[in-house]
Structures are given as structure tokens and as C-alpha cells.
N, C-alpha and C. Protein backbone atom coordinates (compact mmCIF):
# COMPACT_ATOMS: atom_id res chain seq x y z
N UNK A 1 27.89 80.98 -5.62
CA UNK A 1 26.44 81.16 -5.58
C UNK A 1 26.11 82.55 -6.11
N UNK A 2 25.30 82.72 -6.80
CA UNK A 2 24.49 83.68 -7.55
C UNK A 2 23.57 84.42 -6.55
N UNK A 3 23.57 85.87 -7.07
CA UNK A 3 23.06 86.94 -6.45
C UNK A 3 21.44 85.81 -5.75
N UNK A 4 20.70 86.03 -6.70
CA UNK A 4 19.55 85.41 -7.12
C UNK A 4 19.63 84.00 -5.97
N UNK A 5 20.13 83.42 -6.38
CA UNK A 5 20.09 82.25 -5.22
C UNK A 5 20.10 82.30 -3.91
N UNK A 6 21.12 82.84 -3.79
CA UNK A 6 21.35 83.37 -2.33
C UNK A 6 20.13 84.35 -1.62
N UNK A 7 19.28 85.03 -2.30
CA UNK A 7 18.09 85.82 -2.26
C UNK A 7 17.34 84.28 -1.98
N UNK A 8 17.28 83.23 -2.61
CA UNK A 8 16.04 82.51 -3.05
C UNK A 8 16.01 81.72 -1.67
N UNK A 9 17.54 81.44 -1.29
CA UNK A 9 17.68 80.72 -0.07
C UNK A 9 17.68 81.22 1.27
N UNK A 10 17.80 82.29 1.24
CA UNK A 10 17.04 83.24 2.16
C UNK A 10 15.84 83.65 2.27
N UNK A 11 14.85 83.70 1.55
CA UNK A 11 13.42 83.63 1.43
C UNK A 11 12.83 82.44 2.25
N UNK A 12 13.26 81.12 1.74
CA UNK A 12 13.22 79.36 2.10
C UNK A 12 13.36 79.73 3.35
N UNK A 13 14.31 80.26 3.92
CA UNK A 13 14.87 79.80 5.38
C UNK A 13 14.14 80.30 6.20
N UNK A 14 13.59 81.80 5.51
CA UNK A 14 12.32 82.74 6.84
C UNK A 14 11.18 82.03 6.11
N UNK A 15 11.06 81.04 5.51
CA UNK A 15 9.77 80.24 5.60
C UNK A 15 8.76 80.81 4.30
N UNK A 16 9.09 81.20 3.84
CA UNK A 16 8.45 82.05 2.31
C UNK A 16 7.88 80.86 1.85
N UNK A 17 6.56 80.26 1.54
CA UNK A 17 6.57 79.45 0.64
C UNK A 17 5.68 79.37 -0.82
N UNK A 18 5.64 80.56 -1.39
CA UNK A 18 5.33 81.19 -2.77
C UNK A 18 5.75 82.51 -2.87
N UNK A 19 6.65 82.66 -4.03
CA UNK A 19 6.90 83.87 -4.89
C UNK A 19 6.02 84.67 -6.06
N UNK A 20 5.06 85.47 -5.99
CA UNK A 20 4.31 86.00 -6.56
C UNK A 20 5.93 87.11 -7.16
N UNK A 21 5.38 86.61 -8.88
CA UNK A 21 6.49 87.37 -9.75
C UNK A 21 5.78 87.59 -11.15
N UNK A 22 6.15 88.80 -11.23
CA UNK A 22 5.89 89.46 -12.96
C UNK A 22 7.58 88.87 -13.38
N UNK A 23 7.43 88.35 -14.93
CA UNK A 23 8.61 87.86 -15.87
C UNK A 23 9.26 89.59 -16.23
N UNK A 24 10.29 89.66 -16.30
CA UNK A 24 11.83 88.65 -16.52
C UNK A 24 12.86 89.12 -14.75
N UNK A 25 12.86 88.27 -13.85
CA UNK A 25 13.71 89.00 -12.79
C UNK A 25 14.17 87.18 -12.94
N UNK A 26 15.23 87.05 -12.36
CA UNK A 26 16.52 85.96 -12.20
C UNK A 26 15.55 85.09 -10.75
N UNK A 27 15.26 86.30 -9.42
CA UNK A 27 15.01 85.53 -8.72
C UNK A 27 13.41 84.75 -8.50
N UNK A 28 12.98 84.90 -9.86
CA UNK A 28 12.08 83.64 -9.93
C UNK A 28 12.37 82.05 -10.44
N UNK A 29 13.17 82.06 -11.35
CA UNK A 29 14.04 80.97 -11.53
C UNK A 29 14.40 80.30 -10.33
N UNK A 30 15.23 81.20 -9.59
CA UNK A 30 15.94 80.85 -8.60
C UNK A 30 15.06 80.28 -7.40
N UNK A 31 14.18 80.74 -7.23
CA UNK A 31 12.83 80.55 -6.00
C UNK A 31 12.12 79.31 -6.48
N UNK A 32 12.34 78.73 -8.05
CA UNK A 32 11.78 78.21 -8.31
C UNK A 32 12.85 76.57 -7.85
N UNK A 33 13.46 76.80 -7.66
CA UNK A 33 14.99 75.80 -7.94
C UNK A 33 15.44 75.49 -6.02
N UNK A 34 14.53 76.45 -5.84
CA UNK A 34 14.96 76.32 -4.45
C UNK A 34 13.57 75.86 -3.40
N UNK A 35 12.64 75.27 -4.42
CA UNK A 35 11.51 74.60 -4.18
C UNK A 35 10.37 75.62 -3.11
N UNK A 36 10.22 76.66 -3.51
CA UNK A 36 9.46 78.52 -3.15
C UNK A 36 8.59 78.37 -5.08
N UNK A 37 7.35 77.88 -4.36
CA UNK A 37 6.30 77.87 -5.61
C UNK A 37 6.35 79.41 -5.88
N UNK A 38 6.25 79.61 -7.57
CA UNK A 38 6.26 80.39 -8.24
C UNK A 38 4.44 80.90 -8.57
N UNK A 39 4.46 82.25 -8.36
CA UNK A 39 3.08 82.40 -9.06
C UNK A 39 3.45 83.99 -10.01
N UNK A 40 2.86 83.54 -11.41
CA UNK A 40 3.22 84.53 -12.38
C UNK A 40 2.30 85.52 -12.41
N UNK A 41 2.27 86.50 -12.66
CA UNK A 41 1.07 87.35 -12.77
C UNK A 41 1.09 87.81 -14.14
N UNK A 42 0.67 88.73 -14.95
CA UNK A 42 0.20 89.50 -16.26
C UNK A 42 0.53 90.89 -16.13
N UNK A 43 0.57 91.63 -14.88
CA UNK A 43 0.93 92.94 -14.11
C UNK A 43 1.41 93.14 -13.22
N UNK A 44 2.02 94.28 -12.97
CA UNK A 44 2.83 93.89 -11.84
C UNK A 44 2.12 94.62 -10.48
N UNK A 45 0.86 95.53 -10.62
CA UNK A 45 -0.25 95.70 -9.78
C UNK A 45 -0.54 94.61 -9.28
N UNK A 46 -1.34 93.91 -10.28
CA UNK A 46 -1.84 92.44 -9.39
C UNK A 46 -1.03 91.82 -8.78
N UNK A 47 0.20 91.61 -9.12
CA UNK A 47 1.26 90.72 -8.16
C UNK A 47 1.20 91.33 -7.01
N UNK A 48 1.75 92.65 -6.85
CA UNK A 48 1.61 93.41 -5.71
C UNK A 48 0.39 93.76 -4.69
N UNK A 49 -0.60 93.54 -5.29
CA UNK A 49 -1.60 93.24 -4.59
C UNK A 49 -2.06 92.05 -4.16
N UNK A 50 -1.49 91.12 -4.69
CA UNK A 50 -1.45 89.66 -3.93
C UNK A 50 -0.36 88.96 -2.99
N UNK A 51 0.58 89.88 -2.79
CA UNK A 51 1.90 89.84 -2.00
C UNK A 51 0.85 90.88 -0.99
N UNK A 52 0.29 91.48 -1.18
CA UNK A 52 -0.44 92.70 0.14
C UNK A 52 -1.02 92.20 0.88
N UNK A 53 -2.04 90.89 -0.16
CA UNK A 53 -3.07 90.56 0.44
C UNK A 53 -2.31 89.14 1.46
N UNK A 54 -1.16 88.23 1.23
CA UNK A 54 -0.83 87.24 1.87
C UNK A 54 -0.86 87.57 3.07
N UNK A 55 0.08 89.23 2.98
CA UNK A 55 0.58 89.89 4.58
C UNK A 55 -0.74 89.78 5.68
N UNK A 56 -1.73 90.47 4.64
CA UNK A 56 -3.00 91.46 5.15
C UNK A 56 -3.95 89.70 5.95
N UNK A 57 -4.13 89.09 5.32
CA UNK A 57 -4.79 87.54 5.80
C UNK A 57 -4.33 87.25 6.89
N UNK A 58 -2.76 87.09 6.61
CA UNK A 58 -2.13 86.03 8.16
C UNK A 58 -1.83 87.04 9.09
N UNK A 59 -2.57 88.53 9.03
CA UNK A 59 -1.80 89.47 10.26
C UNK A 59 -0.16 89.92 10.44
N UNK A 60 0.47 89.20 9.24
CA UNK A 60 1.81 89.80 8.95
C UNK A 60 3.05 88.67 9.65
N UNK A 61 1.61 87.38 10.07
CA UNK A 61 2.85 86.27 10.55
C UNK A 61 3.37 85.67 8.97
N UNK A 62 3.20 85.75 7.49
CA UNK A 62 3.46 85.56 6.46
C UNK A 62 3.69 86.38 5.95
N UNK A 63 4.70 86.73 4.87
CA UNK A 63 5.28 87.80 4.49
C UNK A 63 5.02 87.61 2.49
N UNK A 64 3.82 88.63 2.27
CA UNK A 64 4.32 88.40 0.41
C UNK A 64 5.33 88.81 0.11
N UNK A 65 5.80 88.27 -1.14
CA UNK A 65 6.76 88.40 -2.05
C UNK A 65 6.52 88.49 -3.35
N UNK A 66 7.25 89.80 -3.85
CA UNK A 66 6.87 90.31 -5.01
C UNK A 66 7.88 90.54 -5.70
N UNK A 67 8.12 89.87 -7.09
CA UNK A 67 9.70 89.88 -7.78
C UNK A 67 8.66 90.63 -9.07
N UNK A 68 9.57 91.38 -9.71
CA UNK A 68 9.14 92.17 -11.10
C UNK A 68 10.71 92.44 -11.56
N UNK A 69 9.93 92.97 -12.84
CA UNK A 69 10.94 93.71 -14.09
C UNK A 69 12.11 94.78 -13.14
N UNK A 70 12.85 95.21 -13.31
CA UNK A 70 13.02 96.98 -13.24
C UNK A 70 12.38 98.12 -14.34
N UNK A 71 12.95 99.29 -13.83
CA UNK A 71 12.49 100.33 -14.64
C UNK A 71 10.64 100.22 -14.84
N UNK A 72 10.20 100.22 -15.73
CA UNK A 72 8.52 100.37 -15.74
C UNK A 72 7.95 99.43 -14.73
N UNK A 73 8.54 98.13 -14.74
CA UNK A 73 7.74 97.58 -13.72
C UNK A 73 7.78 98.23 -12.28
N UNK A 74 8.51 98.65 -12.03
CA UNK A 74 8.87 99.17 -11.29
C UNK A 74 7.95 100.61 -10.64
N UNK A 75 7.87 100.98 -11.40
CA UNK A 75 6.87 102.33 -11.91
C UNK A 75 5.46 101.67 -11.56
N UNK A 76 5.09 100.71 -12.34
CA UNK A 76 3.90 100.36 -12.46
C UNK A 76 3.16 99.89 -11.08
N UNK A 77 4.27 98.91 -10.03
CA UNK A 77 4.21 98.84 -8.92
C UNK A 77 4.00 99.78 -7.69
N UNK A 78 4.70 100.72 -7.77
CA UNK A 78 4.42 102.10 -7.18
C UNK A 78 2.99 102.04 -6.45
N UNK A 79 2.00 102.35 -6.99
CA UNK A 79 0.96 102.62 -6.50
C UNK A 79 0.34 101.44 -5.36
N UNK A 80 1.04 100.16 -5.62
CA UNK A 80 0.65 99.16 -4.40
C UNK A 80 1.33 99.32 -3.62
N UNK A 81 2.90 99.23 -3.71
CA UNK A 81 3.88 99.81 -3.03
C UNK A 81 3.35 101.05 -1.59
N UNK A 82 2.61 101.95 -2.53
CA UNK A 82 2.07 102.96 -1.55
C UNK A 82 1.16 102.49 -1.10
N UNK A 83 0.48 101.93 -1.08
CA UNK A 83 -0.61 101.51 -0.39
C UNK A 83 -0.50 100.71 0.69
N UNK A 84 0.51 99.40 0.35
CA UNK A 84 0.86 98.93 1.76
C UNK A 84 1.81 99.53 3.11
N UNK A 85 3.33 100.49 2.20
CA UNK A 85 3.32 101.52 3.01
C UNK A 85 2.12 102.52 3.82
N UNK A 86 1.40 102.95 3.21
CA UNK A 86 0.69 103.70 4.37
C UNK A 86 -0.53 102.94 5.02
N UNK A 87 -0.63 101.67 4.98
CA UNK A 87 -2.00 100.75 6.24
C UNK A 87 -0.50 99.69 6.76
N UNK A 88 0.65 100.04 6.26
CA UNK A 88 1.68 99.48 7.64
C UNK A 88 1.80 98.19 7.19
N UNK A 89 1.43 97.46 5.93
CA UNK A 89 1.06 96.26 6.03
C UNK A 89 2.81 95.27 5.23
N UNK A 90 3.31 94.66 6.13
CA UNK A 90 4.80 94.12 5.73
C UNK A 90 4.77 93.30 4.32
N UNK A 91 5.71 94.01 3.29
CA UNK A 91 5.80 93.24 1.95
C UNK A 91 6.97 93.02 1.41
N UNK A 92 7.54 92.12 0.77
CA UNK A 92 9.19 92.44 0.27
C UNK A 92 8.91 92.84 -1.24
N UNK A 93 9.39 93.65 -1.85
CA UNK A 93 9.54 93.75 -3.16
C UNK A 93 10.29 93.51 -4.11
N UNK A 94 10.92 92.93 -4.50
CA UNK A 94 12.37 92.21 -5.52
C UNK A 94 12.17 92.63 -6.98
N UNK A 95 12.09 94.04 -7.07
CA UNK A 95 12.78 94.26 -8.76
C UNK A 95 14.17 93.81 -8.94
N UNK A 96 14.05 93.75 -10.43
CA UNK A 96 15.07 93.26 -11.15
C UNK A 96 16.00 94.45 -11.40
N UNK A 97 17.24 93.77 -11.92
CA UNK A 97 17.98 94.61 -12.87
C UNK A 97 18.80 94.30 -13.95
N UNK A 98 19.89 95.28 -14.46
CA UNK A 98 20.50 94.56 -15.63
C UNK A 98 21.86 93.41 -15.15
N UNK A 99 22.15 92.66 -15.57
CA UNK A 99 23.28 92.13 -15.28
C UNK A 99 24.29 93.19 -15.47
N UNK A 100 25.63 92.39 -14.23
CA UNK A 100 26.70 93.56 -14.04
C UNK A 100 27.37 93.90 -15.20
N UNK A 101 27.61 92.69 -16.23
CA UNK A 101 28.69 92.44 -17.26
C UNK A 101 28.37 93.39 -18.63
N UNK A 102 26.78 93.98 -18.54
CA UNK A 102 25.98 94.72 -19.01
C UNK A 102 26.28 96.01 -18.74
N UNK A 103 26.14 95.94 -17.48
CA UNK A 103 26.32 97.64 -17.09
C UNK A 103 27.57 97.65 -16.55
N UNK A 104 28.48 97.45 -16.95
CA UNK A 104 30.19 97.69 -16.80
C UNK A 104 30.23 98.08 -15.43
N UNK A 105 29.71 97.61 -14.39
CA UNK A 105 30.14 97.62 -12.87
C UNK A 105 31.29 97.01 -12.47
């Protein structure tokens, strides 16, 4: 089993049932395969602010989920990132990265 899967099937099991994801991270595929509806965004702000807002609705008995790029997306996220850190509000964040076979790990 794949990094990614094993992430996707762990999401499923605490009851996740949509992945809010900016393209290219593995574990949207994977979330997708593991029947965890996919929602794409255009930015990776807006994703993150709609993973804020799932938390912020159900009082934090639902947990968003936010898969992005690495590196810039990453960056770009930041500023939601901070925001739900400081009003306390519970989010998972899932950047990406390079494959291992890539980066000679």
C-alpha cells in the first residue's frame, strides 16, 4: 500500500467524507479511489478556506481537508493556515511532495 492510500484510508475511517484539493498531490487520486468525494479548487486559499469553513459550521465535530501542491502552494496556503491557527479552528492540511525515487531518499 502506497503512502497516499494509506493517508486516504485513514481519512475514510475518522469519517472524512470530502477532500477539498488544489492539483497535483497523489492523495487526491487516492481519496478519490477510496470513495472520499473530491472537490478541486483553482487556489489553494480557497481550498483552505473551505476546509476552515467545514470545521467552523459543524463546531469541529467535522474535520476539513485540504490536499495541495508543495513548495508555492504551500506558501500560498499560509495565510489560511494562520488564520485557522489563531480562532483555534481544527483543519488537516496535506501538501504534497516529490516522489522518493526523485529525490534519492
Amino acid at each position: 500500500m502506497k503512502a497516499a492510500a494509506a493517508v486516504a484510508e485513514i481519512l475514510k475511517r475518522e469519517g472524512v467524507r470530502f477532500l477539498i484539493g488544489y492539483p497535483v498531490n497523489p492523495i487526491i487520486e487516492a481519496a478519490a479511489e477510496a470513495d472520499i468525494r473530491t472537490i478541486i479548487v483553482r487556489q489553494e486559499r480557497t481550498g483552505l478556506h473551505m476546509a476552515d469553513a467545514v470545521s467552523r459550521i459543524s463546531s469541529g465535530e467535522r474535520i476539513g481537508v485540504f490536499a495541495m501542491q508543495h513548495g508555492p502552494g504551500s506558501e500560498n496556503a499560509f495565510g489560511g493556515v494562520a488564520q485557522a491557527y489563531g480562532d483555534s479552528v481544527p483543519i488537516v492540511v496535506l501538501p504534497g511532495g516529490y516522489p522518493r525515487r526523485i529525490t534519492n531518499i
